[in-house]
Protein backbone atom coordinates (compact mmCIF):
# COMPACT_ATOMS: atom_id res chain seq x y z
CA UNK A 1 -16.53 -7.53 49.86
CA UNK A 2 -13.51 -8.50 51.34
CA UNK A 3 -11.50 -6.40 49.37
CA UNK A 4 -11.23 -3.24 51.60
CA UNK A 5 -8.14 -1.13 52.91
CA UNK A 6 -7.61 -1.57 56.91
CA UNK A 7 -6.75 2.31 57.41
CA UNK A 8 -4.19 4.05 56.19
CA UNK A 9 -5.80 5.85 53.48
CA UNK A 10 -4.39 9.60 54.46
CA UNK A 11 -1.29 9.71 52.29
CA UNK A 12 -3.11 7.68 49.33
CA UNK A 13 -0.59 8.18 46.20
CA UNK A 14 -0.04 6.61 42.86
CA UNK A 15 2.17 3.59 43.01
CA UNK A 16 4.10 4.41 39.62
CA UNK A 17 6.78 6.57 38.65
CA UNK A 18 4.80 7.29 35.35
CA UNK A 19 1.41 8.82 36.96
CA UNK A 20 0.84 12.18 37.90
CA UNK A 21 1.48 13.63 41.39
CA UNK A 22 -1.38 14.02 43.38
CA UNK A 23 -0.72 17.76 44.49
CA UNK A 24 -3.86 19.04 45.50
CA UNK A 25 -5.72 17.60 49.07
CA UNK A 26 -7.65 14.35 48.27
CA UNK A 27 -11.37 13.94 49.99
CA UNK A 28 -11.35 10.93 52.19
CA UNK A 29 -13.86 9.24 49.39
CA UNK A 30 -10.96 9.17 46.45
CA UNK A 31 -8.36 8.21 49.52
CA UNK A 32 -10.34 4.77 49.93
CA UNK A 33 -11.17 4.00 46.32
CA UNK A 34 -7.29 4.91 45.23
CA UNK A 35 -6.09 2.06 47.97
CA UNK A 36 -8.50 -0.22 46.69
CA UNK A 37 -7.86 -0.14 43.31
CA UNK A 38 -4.35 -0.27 43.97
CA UNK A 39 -5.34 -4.32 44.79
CA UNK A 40 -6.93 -4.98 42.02
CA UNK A 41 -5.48 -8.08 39.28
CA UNK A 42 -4.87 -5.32 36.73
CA UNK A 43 -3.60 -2.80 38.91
CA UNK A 44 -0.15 -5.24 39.65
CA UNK A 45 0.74 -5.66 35.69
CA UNK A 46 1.71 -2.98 32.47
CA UNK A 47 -1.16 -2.50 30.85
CA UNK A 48 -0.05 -2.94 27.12
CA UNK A 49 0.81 -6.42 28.31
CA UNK A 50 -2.81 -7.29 29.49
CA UNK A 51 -4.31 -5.09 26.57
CA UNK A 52 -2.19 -7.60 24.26
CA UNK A 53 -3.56 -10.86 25.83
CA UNK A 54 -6.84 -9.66 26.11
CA UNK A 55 -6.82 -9.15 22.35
CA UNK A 56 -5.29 -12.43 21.29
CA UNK A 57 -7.56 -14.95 23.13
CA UNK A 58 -10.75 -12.52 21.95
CA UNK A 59 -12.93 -12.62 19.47
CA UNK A 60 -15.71 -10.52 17.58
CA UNK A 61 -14.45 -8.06 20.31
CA UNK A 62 -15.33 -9.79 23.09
CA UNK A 63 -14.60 -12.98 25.97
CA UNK A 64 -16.67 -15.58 27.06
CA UNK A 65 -15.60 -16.36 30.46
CA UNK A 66 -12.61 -19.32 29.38
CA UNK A 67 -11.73 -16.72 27.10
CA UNK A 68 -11.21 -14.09 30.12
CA UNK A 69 -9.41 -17.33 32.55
CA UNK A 70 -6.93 -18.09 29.65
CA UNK A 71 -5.92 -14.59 29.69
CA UNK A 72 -5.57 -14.53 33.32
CA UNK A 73 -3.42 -17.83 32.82
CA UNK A 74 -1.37 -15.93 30.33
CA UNK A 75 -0.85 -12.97 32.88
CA UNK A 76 -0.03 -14.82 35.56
CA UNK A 77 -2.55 -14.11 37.76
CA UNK A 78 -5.47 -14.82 40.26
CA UNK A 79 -8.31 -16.58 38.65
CA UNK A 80 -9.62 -16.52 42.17
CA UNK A 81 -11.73 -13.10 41.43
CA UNK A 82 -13.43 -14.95 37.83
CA UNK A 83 -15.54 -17.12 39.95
CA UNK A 84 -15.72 -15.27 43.81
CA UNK A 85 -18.93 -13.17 43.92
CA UNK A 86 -17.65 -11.15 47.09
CA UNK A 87 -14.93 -10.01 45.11
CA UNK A 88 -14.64 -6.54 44.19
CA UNK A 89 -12.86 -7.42 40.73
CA UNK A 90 -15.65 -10.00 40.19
CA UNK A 91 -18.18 -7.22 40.67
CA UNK A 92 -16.37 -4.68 38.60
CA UNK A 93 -15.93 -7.11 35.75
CA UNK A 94 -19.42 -8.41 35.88
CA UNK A 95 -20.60 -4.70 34.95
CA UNK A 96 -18.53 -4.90 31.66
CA UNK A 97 -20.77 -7.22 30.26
CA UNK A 98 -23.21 -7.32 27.37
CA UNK A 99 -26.55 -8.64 26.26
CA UNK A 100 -24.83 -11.92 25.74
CA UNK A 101 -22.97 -11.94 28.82
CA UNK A 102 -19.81 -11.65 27.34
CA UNK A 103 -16.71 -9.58 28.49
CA UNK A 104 -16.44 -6.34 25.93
CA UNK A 105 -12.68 -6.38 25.01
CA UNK A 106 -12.59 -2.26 24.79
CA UNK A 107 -13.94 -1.81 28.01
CA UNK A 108 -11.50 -4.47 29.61
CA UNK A 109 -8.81 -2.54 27.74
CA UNK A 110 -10.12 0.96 29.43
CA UNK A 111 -9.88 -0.83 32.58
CA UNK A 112 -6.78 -2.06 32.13
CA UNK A 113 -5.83 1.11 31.03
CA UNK A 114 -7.23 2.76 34.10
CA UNK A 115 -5.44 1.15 36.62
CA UNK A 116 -2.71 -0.84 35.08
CA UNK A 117 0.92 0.37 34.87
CA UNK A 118 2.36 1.98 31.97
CA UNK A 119 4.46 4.83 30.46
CA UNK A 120 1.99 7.43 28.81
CA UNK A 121 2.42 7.40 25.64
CA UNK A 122 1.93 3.42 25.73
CA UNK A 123 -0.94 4.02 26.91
CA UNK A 124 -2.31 6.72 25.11
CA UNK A 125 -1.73 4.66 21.70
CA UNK A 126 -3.93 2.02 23.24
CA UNK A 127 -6.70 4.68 24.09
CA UNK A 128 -6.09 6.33 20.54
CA UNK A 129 -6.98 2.71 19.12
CA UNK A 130 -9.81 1.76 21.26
CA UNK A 131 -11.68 4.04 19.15
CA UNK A 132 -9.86 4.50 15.60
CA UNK A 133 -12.46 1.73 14.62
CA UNK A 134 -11.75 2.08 11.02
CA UNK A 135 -8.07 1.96 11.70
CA UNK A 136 -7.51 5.28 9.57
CA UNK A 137 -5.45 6.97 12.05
CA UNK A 138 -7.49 9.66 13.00
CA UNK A 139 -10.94 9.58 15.64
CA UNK A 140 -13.85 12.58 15.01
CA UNK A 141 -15.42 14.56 18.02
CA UNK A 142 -17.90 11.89 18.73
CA UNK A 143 -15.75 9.30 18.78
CA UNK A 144 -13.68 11.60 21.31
CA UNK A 145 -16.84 12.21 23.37
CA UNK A 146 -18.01 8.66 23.11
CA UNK A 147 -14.31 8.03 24.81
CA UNK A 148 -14.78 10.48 27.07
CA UNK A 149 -18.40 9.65 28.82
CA UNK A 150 -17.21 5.70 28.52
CA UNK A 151 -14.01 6.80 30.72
CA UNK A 152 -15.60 8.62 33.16
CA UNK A 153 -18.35 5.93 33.32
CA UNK A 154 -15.70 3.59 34.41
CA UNK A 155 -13.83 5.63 36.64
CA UNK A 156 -16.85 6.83 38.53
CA UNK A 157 -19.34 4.72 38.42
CA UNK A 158 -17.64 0.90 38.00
CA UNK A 159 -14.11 1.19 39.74
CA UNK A 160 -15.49 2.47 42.81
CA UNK A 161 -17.04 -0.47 43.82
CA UNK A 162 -13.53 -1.94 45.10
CA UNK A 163 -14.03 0.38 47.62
CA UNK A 164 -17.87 -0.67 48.70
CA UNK A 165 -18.46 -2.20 52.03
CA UNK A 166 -19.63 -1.53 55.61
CA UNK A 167 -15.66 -1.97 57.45
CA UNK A 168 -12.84 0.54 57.90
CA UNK A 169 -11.11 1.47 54.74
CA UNK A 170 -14.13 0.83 53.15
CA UNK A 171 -17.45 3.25 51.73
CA UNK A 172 -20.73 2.53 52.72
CA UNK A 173 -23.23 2.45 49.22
CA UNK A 174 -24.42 5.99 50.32
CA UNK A 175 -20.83 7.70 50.58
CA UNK A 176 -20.09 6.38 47.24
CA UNK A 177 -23.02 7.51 45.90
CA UNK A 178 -22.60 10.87 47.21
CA UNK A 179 -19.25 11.57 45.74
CA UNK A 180 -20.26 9.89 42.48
CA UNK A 181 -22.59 12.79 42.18
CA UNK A 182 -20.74 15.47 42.88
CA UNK A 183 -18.01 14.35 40.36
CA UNK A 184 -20.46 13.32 37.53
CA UNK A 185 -21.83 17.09 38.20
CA UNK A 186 -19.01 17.99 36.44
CA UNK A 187 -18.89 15.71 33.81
CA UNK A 188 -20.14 17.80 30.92
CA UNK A 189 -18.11 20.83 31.51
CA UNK A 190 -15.01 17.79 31.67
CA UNK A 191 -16.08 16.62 28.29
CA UNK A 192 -16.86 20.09 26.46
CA UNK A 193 -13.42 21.24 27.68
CA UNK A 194 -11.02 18.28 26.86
CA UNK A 195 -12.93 18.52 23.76
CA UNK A 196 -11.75 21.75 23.15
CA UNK A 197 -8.26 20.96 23.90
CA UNK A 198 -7.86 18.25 22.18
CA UNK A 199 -9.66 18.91 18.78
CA UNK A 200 -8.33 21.48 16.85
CA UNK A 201 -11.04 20.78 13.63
CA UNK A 202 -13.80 18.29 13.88
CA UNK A 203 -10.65 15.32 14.00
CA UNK A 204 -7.51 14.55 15.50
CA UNK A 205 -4.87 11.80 14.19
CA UNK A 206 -2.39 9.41 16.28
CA UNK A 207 0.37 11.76 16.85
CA UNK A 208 -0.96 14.65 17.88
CA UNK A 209 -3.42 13.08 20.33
CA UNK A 210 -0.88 11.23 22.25
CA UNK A 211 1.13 14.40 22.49
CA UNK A 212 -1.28 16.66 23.70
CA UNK A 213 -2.45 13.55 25.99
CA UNK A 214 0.65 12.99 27.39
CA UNK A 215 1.02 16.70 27.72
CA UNK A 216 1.11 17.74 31.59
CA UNK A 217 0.27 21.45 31.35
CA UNK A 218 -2.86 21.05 29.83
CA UNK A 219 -3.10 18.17 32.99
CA UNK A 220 -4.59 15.85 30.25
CA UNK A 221 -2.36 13.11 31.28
CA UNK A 222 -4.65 12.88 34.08
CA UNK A 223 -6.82 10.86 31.84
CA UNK A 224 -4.43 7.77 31.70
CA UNK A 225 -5.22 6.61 35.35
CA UNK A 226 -8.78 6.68 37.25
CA UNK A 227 -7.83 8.61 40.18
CA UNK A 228 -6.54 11.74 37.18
CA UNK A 229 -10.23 11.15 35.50
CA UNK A 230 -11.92 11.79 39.01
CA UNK A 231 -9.63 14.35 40.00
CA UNK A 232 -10.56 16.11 36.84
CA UNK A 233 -14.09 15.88 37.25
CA UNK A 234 -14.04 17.39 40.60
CA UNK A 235 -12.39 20.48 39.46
CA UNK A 236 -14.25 20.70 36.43
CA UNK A 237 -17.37 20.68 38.94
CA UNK A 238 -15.83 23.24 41.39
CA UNK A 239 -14.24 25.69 38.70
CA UNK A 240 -15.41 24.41 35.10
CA UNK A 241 -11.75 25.52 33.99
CA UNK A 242 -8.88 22.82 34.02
CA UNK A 243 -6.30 25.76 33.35
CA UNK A 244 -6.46 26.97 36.56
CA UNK A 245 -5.64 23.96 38.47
C-alpha cells in the first residue's frame, strides 16, 4: 500500500508528551501498526482542531466527499490520500462509510481521536460528546458500551490496515488477522470491566467521566489513543483484570 515502515519498528513509542508510556514489551504486530499510524493525515494535527472542521463543513452528521476535501483544505493537509486507492488512509476512510457512501462525522471524530494529538481531557470531552446525543450532559451504559465496541472496532479492526502489505515494516493479511483475534478475544471482558469502572449507577455525566478517563491508575487513559485501546485488550485477554497491569 505504499504506506509501510522500512524497519525500525523495535523501540515503537508514542510521539506525544500527552500519551501514555508504553511500559510493558510490545509484540512485533502492535510495533508495525504503531509506526504506521504514526503517518497517517490525522496522526500530524490536535485532534480538537480536526474534530472542529470536521463538524463545521458537515451536515446531517455526515461528508460527502467535497465535504471531507474542504476539511482537508482547512487542515492543511494532503488531499493526496481522498482520491489514491493504494493508500492506507484512503482504505481506512473508505470503511467509515455508510449506505449512502457518505463519511460518518462520529466515526471520523473517533479516528481523529485515535490517533490525533491532544491533551486528555480535550479529548475526552470530545469522546463524552460523541455520544451525549441528546446533549443532556450525561451518557447511560449502552451508550457507554455502544462507545466502547465502536472504539475497539476502530482500533482493531480499521486502523490496522496502515500496516497491511507484503514488504518490511509491513503485515501480511494473515498476521493481522491473527493478532486481531487474539485482542478482540478480549474484548468483552474490556467492555464489562471499563463498564464497571466507569459507571457508578446506570449513568455517568461530563465531569466525572473525563476524570476517571483521564485517570492513569485505573489505566483508562489508555482509551484516548489506539495503541492504549489494543494494549488494553490484550491484557484484558491474558488476565481479564486491568488492575493488575
Amino acid at each position: 500500500m505504499g504506506n509501510c515502515c522500512n524497519g525500525g519498528v523495535d523501540s515503537a513509542q508514542p510521539i506525544s508528551k500527552n500519551e501514555p508510556k508504553i511500559t510493558e514489551t510490545l509484540p512485533r504486530e502492535e510495533q508495525i501498526i504503531i509506526e504506521n499510524e504514526k503517518k497517517l493525515e490525522f496522526s500530524k494535527l490536535n485532534s480538537k482542531d480536526i474534530i472542529k472542521s470536521l463538524k463545521s463543513e458537515g451536515s446531517q452528521n455526515c461528508l460527502s466527499m467535497p465535504q471531507l476535501k474542504r476539511a482537508f483544505f482547512d487542515l492543511q493537509l494532503s488531499e493526496t490520500d481522498l482520491s489514491s486507492p493504494d493508500s492506507a488512509f484512503y482504505k481506512i476512510l473508505a470503511k467509515l462509510k455508510n449506505d449512502k457512501k457518505l463519511y460518518e462525522i462520529r466515526k471520523l471524530v473517533l479516528l481523529a481521536l485515535l490517533v490525533g494529538k491532544g491533551a486528555p481531557q480535550d479529548k475526552a470531552v470530545w469522546l463524552f460528546k460523541q455520544y451525549d446525543l441528546d446533549a443532556s450532559g450525561v451518557i447511560d451504559a449502552e451508550e457507554v458500551e455502544t462507545m466502547l465496541n465502536e472504539m475497539i472496532d476502530l482500533a482493531v479492526n480499521i486502523l490496522p490496515l496502515s500496516a497491511r502489505g507484503d514488504e518490511e515494516g509491513c503485515l501480511t493479511k494473515e498476521e493481522e488477522d491473527t493478532y486481531k483475534s487474539m485482542l478482540l478475544a478480549g474484548q468483552q471482558s474490556m467492555v464489562q470491566e471499563v463498564m464497571k469502572l466507569l459507571l457508578n449507577q446506570n449513568e455517568i455525566g461530563e465531569t466525572e467521566f473525563v476524570a476517571k478517563i483521564c485517570d492513569p491508575s485505573q489505566q483508562l487513559n489508555k482509551l484516548l489513543w489506539s495503541y492504549g485501546v489494543r494494549l488494553l485488550l490484550k491484557n484484558y485477554g491474558n488476565h481479564n483484570n486491568i488492575e493488575s497491569h
